[in-house]
PDB file of N, CA and C in Angstrom:
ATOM      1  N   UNK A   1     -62.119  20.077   8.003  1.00  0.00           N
ATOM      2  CA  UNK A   1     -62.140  19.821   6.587  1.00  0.00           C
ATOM      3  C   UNK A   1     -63.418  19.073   6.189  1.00  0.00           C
ATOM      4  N   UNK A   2     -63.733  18.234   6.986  1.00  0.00           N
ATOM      5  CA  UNK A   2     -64.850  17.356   6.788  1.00  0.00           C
ATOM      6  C   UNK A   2     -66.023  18.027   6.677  1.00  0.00           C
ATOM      7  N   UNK A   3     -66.648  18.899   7.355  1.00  0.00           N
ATOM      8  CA  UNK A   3     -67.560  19.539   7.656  1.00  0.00           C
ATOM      9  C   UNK A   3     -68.046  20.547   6.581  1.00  0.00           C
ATOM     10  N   UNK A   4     -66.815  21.265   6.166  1.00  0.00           N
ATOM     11  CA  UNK A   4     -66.603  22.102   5.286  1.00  0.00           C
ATOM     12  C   UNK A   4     -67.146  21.097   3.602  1.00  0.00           C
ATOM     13  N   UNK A   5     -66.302  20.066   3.676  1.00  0.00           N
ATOM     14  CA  UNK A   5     -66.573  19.236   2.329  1.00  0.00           C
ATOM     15  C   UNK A   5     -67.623  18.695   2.521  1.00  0.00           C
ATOM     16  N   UNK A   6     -68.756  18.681   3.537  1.00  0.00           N
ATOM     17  CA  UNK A   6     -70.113  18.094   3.369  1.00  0.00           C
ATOM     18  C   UNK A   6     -70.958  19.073   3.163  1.00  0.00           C
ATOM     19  N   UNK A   7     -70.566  20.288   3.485  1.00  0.00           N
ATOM     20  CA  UNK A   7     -71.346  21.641   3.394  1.00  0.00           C
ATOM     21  C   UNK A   7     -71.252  21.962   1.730  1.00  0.00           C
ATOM     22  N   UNK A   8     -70.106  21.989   0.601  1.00  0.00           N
ATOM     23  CA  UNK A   8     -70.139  22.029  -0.183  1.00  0.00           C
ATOM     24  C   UNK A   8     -70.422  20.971  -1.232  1.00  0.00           C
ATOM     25  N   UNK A   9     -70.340  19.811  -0.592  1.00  0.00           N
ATOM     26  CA  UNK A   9     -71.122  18.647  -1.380  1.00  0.00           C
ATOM     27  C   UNK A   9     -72.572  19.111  -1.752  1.00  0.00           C
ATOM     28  N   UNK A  10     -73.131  19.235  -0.169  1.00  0.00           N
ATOM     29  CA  UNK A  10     -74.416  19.979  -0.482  1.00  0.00           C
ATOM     30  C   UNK A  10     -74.796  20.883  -1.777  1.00  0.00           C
ATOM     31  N   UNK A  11     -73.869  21.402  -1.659  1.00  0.00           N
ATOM     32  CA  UNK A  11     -73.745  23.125  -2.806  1.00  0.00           C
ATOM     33  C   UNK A  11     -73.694  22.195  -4.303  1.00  0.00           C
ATOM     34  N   UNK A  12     -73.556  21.305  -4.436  1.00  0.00           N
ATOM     35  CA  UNK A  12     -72.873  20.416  -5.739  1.00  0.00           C
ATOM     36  C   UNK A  12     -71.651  20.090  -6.066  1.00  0.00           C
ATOM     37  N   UNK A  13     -70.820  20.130  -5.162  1.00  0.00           N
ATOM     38  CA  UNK A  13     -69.124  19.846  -5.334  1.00  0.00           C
ATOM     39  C   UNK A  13     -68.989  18.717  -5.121  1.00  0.00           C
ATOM     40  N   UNK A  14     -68.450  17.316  -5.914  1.00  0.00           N
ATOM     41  CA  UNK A  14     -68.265  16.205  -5.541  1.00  0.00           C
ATOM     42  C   UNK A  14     -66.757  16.124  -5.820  1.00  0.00           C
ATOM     43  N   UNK A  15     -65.431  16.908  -5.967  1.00  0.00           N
ATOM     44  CA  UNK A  15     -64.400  16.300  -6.127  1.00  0.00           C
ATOM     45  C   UNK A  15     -63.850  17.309  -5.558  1.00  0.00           C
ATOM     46  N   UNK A  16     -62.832  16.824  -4.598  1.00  0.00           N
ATOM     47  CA  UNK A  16     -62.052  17.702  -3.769  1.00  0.00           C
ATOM     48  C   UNK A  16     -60.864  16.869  -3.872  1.00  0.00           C
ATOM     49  N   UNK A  17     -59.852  18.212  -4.146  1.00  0.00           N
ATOM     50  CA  UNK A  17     -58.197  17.731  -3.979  1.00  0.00           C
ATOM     51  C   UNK A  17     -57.552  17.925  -2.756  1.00  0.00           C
ATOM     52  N   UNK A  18     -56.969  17.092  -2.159  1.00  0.00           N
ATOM     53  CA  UNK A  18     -56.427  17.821  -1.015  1.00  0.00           C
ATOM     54  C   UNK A  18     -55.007  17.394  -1.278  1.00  0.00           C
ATOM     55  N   UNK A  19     -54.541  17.722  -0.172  1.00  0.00           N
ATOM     56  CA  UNK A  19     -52.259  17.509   0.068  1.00  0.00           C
ATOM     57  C   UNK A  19     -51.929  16.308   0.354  1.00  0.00           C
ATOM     58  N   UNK A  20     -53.139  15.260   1.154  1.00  0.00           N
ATOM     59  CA  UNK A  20     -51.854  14.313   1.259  1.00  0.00           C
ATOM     60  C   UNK A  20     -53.094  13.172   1.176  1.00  0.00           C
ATOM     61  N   UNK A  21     -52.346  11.666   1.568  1.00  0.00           N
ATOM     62  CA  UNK A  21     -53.409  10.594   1.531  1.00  0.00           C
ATOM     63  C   UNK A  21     -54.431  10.367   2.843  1.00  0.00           C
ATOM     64  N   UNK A  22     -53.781  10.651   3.718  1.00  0.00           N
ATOM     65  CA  UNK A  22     -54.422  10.802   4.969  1.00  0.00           C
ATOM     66  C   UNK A  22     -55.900  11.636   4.734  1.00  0.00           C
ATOM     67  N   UNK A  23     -55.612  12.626   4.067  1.00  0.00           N
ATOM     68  CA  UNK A  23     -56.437  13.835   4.372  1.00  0.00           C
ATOM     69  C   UNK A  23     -57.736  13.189   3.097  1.00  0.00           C
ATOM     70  N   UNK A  24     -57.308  12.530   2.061  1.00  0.00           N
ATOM     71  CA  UNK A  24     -58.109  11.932   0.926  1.00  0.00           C
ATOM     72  C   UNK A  24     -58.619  10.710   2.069  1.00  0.00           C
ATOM     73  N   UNK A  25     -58.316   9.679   2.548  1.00  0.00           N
ATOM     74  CA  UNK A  25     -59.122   9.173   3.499  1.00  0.00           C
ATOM     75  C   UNK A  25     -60.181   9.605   4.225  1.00  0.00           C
ATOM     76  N   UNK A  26     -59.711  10.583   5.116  1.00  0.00           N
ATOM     77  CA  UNK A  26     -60.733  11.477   6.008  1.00  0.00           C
ATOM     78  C   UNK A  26     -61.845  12.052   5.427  1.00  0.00           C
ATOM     79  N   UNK A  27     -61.507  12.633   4.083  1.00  0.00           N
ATOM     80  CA  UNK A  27     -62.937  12.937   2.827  1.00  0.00           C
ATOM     81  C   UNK A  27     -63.670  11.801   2.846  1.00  0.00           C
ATOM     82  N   UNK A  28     -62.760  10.651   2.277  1.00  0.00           N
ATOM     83  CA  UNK A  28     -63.825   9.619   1.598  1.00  0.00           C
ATOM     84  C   UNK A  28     -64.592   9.027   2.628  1.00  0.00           C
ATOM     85  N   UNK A  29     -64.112   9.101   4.137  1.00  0.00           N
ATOM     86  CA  UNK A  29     -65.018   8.757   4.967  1.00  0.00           C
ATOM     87  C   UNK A  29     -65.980   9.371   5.381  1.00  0.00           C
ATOM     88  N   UNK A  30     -65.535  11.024   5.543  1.00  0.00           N
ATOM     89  CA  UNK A  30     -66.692  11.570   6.062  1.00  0.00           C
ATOM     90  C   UNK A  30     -67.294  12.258   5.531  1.00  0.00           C
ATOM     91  N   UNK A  31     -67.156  12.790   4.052  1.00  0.00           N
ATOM     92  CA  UNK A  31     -67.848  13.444   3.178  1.00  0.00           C
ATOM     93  C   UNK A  31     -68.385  12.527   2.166  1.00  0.00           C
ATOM     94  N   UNK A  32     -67.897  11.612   2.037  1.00  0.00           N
ATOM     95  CA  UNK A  32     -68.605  11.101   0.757  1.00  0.00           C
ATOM     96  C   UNK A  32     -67.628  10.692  -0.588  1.00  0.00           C
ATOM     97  N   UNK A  33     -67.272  12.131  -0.643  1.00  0.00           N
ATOM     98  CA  UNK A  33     -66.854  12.553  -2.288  1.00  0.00           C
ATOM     99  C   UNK A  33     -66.233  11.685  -2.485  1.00  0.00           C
ATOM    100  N   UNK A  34     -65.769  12.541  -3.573  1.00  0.00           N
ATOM    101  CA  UNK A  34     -64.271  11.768  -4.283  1.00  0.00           C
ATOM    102  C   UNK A  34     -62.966  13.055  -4.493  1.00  0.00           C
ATOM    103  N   UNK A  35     -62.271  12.379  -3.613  1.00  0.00           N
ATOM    104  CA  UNK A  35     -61.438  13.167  -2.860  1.00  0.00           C
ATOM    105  C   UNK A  35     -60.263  12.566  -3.943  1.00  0.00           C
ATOM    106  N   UNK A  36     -59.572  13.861  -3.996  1.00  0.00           N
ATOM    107  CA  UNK A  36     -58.186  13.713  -4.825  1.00  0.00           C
ATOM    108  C   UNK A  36     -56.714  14.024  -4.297  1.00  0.00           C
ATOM    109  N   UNK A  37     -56.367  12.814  -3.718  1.00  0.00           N
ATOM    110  CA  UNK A  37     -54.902  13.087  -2.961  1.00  0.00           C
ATOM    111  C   UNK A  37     -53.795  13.697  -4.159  1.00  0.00           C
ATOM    112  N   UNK A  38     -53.367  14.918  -4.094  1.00  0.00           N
ATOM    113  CA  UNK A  38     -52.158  15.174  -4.839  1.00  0.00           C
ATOM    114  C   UNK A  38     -51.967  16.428  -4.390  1.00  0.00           C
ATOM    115  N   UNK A  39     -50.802  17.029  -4.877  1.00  0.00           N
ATOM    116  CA  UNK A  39     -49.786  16.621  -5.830  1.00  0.00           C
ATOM    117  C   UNK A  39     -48.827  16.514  -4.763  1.00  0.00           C
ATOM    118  N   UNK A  40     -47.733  15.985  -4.930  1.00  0.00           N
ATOM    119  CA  UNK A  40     -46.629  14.982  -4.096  1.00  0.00           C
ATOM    120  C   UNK A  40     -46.958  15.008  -2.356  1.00  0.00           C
ATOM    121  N   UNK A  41     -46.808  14.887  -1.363  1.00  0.00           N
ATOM    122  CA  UNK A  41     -46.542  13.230  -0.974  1.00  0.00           C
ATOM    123  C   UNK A  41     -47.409  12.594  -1.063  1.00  0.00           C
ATOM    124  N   UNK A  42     -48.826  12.907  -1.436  1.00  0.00           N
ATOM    125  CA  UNK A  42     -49.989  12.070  -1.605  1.00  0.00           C
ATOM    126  C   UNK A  42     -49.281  11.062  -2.333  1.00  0.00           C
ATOM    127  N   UNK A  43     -48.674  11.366  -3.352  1.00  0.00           N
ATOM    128  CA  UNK A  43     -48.284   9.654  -4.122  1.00  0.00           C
ATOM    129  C   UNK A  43     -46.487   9.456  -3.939  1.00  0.00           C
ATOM    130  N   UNK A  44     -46.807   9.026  -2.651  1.00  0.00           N
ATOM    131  CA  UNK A  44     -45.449   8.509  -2.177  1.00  0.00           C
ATOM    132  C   UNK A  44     -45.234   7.199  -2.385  1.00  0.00           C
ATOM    133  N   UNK A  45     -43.993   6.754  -2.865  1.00  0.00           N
ATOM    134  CA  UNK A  45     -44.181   5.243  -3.263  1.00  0.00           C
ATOM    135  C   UNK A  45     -44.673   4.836  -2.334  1.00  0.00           C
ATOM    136  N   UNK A  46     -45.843   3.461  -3.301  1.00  0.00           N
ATOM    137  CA  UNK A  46     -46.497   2.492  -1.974  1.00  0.00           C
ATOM    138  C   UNK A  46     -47.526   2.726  -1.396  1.00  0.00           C
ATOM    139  N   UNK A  47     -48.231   3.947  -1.707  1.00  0.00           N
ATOM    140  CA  UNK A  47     -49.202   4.506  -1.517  1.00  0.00           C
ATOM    141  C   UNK A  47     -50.033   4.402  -2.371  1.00  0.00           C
ATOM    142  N   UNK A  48     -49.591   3.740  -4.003  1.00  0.00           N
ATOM    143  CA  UNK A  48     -50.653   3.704  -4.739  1.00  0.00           C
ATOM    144  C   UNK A  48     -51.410   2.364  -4.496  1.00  0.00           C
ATOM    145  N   UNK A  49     -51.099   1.231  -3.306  1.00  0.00           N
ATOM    146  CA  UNK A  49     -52.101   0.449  -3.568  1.00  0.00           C
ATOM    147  C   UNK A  49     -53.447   1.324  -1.963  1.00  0.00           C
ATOM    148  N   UNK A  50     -53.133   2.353  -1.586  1.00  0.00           N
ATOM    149  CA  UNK A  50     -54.028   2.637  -0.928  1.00  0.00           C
ATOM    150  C   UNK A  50     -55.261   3.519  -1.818  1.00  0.00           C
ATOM    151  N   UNK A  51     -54.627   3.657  -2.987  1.00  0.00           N
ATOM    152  CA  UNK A  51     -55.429   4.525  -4.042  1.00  0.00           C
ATOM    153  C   UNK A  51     -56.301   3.471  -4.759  1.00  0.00           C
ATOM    154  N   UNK A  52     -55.804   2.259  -4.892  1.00  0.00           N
ATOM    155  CA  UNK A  52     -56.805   1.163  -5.298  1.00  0.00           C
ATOM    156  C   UNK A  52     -58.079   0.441  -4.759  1.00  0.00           C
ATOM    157  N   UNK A  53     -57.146   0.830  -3.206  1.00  0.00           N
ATOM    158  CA  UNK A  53     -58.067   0.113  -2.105  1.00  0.00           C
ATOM    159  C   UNK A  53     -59.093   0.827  -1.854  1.00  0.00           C
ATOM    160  N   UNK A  54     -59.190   2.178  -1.980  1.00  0.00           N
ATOM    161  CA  UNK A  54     -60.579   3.445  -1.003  1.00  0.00           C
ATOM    162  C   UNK A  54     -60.875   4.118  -2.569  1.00  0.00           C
ATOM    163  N   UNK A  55     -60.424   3.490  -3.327  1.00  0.00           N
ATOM    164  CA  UNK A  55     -60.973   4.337  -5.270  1.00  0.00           C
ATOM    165  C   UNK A  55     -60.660   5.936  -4.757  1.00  0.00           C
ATOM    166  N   UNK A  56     -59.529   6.149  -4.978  1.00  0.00           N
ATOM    167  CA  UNK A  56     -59.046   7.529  -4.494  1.00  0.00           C
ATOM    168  C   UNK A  56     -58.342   7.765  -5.808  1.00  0.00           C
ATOM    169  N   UNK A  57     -58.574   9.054  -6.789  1.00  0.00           N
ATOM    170  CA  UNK A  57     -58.160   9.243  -7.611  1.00  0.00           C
ATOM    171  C   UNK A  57     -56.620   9.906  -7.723  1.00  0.00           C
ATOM    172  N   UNK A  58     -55.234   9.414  -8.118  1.00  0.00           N
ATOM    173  CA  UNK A  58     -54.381  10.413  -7.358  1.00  0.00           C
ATOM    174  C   UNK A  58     -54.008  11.324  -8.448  1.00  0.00           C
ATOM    175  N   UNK A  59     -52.937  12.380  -8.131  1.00  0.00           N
ATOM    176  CA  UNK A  59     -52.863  12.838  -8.961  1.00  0.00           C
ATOM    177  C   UNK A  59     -51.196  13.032  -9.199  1.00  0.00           C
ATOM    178  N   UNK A  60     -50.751  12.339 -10.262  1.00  0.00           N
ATOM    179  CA  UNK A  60     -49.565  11.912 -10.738  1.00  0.00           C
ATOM    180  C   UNK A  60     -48.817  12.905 -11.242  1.00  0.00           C
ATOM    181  N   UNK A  61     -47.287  13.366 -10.698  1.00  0.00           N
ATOM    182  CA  UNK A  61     -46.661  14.413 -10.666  1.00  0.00           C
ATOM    183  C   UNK A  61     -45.560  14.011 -11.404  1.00  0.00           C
ATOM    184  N   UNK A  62     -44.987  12.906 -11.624  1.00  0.00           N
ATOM    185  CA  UNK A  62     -43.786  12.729 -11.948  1.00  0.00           C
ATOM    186  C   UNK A  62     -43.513  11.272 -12.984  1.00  0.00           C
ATOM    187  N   UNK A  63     -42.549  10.969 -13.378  1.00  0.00           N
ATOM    188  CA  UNK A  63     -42.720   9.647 -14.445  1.00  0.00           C
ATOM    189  C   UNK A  63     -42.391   8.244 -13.784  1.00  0.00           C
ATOM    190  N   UNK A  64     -42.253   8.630 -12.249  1.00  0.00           N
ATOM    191  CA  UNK A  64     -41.767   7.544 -11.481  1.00  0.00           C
ATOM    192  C   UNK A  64     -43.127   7.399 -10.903  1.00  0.00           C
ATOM    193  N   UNK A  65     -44.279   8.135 -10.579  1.00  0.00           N
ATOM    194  CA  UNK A  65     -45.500   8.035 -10.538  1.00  0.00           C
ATOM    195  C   UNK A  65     -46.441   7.703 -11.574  1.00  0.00           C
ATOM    196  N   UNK A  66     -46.064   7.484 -12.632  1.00  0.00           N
ATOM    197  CA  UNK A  66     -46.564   7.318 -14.030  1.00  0.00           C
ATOM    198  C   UNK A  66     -46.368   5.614 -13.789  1.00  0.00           C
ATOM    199  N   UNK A  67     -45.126   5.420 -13.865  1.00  0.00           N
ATOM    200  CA  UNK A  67     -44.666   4.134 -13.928  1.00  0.00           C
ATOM    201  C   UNK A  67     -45.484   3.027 -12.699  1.00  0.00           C
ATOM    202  N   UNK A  68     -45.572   3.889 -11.759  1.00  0.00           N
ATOM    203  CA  UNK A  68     -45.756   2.932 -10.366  1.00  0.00           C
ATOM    204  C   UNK A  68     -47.658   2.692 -10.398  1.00  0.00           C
ATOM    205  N   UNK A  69     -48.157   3.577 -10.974  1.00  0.00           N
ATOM    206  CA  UNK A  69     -49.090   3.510 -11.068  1.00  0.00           C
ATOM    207  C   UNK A  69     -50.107   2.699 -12.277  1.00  0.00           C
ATOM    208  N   UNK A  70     -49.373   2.873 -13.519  1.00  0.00           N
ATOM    209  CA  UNK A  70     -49.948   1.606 -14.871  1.00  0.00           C
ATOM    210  C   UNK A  70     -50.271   0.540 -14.342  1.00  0.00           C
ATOM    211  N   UNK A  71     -49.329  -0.295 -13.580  1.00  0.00           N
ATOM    212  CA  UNK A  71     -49.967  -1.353 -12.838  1.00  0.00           C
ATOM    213  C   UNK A  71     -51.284  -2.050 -12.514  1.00  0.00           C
ATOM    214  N   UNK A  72     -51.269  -0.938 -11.569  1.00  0.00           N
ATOM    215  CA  UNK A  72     -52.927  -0.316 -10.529  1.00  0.00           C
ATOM    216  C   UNK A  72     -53.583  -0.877 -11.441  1.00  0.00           C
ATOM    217  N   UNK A  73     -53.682   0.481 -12.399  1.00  0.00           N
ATOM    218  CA  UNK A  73     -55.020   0.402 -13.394  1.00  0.00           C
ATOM    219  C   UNK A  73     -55.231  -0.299 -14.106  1.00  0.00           C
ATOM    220  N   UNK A  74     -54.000  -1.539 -14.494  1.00  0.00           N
ATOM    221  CA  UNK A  74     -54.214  -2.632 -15.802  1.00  0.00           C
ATOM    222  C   UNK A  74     -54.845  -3.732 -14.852  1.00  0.00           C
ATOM    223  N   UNK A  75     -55.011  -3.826 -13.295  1.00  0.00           N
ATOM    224  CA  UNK A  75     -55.910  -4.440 -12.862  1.00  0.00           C
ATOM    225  C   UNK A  75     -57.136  -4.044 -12.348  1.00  0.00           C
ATOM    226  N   UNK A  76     -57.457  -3.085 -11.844  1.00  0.00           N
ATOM    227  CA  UNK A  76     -58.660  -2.074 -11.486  1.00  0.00           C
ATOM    228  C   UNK A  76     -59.105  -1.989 -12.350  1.00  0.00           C
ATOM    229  N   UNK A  77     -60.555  -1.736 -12.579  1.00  0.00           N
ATOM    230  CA  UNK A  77     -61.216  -0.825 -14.043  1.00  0.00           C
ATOM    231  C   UNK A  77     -61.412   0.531 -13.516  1.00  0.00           C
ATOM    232  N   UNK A  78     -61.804   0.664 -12.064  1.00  0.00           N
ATOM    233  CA  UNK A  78     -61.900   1.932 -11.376  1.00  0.00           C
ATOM    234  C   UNK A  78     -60.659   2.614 -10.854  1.00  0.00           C
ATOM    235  N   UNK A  79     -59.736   1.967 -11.006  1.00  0.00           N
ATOM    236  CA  UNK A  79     -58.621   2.653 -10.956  1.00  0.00           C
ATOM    237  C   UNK A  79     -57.956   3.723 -12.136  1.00  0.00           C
ATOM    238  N   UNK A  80     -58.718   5.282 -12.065  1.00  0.00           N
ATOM    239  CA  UNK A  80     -58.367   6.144 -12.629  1.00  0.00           C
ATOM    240  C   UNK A  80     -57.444   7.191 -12.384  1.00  0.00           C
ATOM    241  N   UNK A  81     -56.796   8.171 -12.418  1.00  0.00           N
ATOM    242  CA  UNK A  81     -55.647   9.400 -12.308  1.00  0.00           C
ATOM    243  C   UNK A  81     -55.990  10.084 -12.715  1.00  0.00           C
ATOM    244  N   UNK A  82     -55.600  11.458 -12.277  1.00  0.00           N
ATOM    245  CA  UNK A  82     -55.269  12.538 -13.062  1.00  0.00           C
ATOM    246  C   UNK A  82     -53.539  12.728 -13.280  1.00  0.00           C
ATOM    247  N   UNK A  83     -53.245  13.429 -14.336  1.00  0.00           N
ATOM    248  CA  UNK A  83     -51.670  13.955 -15.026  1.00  0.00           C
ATOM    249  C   UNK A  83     -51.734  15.470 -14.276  1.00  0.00           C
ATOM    250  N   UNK A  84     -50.875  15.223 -13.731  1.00  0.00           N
ATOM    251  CA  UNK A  84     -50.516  16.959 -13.590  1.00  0.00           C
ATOM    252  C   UNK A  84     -48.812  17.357 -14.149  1.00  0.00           C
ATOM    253  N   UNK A  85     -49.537  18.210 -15.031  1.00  0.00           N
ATOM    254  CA  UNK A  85     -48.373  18.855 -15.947  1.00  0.00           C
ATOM    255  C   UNK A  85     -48.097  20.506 -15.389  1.00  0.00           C
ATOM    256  N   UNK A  86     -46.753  20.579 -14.904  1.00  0.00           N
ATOM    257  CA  UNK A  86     -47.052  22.177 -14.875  1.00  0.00           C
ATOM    258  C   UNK A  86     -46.763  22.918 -15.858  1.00  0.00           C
ATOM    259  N   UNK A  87     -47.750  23.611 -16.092  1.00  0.00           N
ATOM    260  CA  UNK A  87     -48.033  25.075 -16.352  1.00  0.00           C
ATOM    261  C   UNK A  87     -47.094  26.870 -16.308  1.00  0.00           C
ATOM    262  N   UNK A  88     -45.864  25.933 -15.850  1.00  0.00           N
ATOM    263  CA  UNK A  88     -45.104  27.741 -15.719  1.00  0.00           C
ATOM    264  C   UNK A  88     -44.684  27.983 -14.088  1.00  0.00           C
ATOM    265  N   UNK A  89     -45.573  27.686 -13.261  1.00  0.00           N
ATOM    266  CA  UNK A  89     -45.352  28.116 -11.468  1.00  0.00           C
ATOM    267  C   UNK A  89     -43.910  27.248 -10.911  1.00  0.00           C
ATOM    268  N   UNK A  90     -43.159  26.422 -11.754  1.00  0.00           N
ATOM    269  CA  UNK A  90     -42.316  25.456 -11.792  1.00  0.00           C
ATOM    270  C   UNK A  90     -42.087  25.002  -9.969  1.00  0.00           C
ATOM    271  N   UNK A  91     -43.044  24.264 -10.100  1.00  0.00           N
ATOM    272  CA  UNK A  91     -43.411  23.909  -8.274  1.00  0.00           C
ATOM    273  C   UNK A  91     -43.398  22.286  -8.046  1.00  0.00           C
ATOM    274  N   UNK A  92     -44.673  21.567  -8.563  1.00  0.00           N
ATOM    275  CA  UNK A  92     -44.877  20.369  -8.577  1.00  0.00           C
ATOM    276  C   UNK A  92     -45.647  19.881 -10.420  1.00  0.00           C
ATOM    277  N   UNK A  93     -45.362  18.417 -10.796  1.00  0.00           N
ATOM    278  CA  UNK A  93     -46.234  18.076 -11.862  1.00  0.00           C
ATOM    279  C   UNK A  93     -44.810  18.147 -12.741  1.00  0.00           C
ATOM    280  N   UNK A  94     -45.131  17.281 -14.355  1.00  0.00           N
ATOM    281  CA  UNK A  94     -44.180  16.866 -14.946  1.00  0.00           C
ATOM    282  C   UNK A  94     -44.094  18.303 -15.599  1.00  0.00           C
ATOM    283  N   UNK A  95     -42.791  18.621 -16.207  1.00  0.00           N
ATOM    284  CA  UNK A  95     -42.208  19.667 -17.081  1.00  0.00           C
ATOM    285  C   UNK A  95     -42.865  19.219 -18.168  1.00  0.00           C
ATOM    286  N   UNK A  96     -43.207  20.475 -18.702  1.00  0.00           N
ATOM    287  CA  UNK A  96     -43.640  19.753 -21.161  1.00  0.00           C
ATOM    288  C   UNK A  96     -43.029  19.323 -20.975  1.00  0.00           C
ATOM    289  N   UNK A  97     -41.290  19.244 -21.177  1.00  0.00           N
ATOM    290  CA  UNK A  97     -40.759  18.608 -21.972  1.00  0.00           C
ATOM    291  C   UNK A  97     -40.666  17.358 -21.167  1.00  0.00           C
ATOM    292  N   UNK A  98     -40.495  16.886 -20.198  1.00  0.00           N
ATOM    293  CA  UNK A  98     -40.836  15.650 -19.501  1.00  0.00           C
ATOM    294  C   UNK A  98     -41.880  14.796 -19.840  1.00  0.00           C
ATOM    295  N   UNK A  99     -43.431  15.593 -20.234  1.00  0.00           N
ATOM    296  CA  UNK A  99     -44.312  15.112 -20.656  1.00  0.00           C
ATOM    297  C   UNK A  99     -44.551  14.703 -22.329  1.00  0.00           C
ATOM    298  N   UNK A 100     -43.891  15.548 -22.995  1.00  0.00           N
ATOM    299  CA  UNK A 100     -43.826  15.221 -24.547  1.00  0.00           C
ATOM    300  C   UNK A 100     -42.694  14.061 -24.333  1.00  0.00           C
ATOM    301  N   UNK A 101     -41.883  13.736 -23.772  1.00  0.00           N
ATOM    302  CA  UNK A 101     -40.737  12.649 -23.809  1.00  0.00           C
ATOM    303  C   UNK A 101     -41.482  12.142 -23.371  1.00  0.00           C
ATOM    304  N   UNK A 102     -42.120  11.462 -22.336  1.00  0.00           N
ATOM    305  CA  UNK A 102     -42.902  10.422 -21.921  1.00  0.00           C
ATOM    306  C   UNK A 102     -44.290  10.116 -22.945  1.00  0.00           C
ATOM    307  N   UNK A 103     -44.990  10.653 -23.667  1.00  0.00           N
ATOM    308  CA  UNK A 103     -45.947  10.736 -24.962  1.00  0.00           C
ATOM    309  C   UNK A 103     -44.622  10.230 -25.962  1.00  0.00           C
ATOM    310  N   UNK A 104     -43.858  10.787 -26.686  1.00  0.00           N
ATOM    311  CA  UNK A 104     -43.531  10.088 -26.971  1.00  0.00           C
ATOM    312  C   UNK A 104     -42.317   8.676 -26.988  1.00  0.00           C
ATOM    313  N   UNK A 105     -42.034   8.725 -26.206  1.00  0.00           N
ATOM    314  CA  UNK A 105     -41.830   6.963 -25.890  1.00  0.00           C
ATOM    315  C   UNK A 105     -42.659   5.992 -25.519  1.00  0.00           C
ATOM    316  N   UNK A 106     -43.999   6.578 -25.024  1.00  0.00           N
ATOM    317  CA  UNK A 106     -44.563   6.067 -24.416  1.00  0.00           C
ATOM    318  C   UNK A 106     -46.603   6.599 -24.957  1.00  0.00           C
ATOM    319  N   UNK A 107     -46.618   6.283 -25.985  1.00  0.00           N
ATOM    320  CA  UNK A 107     -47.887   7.346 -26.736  1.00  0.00           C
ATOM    321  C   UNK A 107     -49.164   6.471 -25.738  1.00  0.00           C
ATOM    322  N   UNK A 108     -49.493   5.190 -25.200  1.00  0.00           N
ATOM    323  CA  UNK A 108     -50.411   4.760 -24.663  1.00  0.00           C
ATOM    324  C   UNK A 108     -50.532   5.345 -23.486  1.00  0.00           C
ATOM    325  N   UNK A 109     -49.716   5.704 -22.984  1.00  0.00           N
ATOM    326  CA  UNK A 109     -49.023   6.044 -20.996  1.00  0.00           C
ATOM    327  C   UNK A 109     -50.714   7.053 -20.521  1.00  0.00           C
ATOM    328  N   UNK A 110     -51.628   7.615 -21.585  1.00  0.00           N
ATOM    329  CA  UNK A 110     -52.554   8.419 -20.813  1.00  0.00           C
ATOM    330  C   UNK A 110     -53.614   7.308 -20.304  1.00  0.00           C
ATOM    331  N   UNK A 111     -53.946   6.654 -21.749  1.00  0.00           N
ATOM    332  CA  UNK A 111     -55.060   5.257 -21.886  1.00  0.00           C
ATOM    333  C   UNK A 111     -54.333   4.401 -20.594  1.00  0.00           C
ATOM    334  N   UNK A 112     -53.032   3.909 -20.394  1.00  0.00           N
ATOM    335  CA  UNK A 112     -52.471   2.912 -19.516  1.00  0.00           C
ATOM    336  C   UNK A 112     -53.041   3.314 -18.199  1.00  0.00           C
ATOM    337  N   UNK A 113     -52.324   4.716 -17.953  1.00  0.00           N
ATOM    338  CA  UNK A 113     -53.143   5.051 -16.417  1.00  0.00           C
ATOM    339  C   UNK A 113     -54.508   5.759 -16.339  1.00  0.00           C
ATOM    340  N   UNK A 114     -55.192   5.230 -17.623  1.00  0.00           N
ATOM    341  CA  UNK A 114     -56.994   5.776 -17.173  1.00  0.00           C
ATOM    342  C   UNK A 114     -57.048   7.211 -16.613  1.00  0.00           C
ATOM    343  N   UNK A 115     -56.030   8.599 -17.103  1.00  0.00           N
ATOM    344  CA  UNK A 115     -56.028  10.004 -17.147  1.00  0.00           C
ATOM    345  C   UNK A 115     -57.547  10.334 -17.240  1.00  0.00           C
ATOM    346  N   UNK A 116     -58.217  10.590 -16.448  1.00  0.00           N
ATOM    347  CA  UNK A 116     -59.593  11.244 -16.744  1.00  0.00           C
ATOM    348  C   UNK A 116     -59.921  12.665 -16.254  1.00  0.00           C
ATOM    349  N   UNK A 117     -58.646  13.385 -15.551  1.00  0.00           N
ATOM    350  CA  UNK A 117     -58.895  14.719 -15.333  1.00  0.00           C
ATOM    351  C   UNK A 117     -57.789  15.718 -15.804  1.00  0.00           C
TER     352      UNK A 117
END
């Protein structure tokens, strides 16, 4: 994996997602990038203070990952996320309607966890 993500760094690719946190470690060490642990077990509870610690962007699937993560970022400034909403493949990532209920009860929740992808 490593090899591969330094070969395409080269090419201009600086953000790679991979499956789990382990594997977002192994990037950030040996490629460089900025490696994106998701979507689920990458953000297994308890795992988000390893996302604080190596600036690993995760990518938040669910509202119990929403929740666990505001935290993080109201102390980090570099502590950013991505939202993953699905789209239809009904696999991983919040349902619309999960996500319009969480917007609205919750209209700050993108600004709270610093959503930048």
């Amino acid at each position: 994996m490593v090899p591969i993500a330094t070969a395409l760094e080269k090419a201009g690719c600086h953000t790679f997602f991979v499956a789990t946190l382990e594997e977002a470690l192994a990037l950030a060490r040996g490629a460089g990038g900025r490696a994106h642990p998701g979507p689920s077990p990458a953000s297994a509870e308890g795992e988000e203070f390893a996302f604080e610690g190596h600036r690993i962007i995760p990518v938040l699937n669910s509202r119990e990952q929403v929740a666990r993560w505001k935290p993080v970022a109201a102390r980090h400034v570099h502590a950013v996320s991505a939202l993953h909403v699905d789209t239809g493949m009904g696999r991983l990532g919040l349902q619309p309607e999960d996500f319009a209920a969480l917007m609205k009860e919750s209209p700050a929740t993108l600004e709270e966890c610093r959503v930048g992808w």
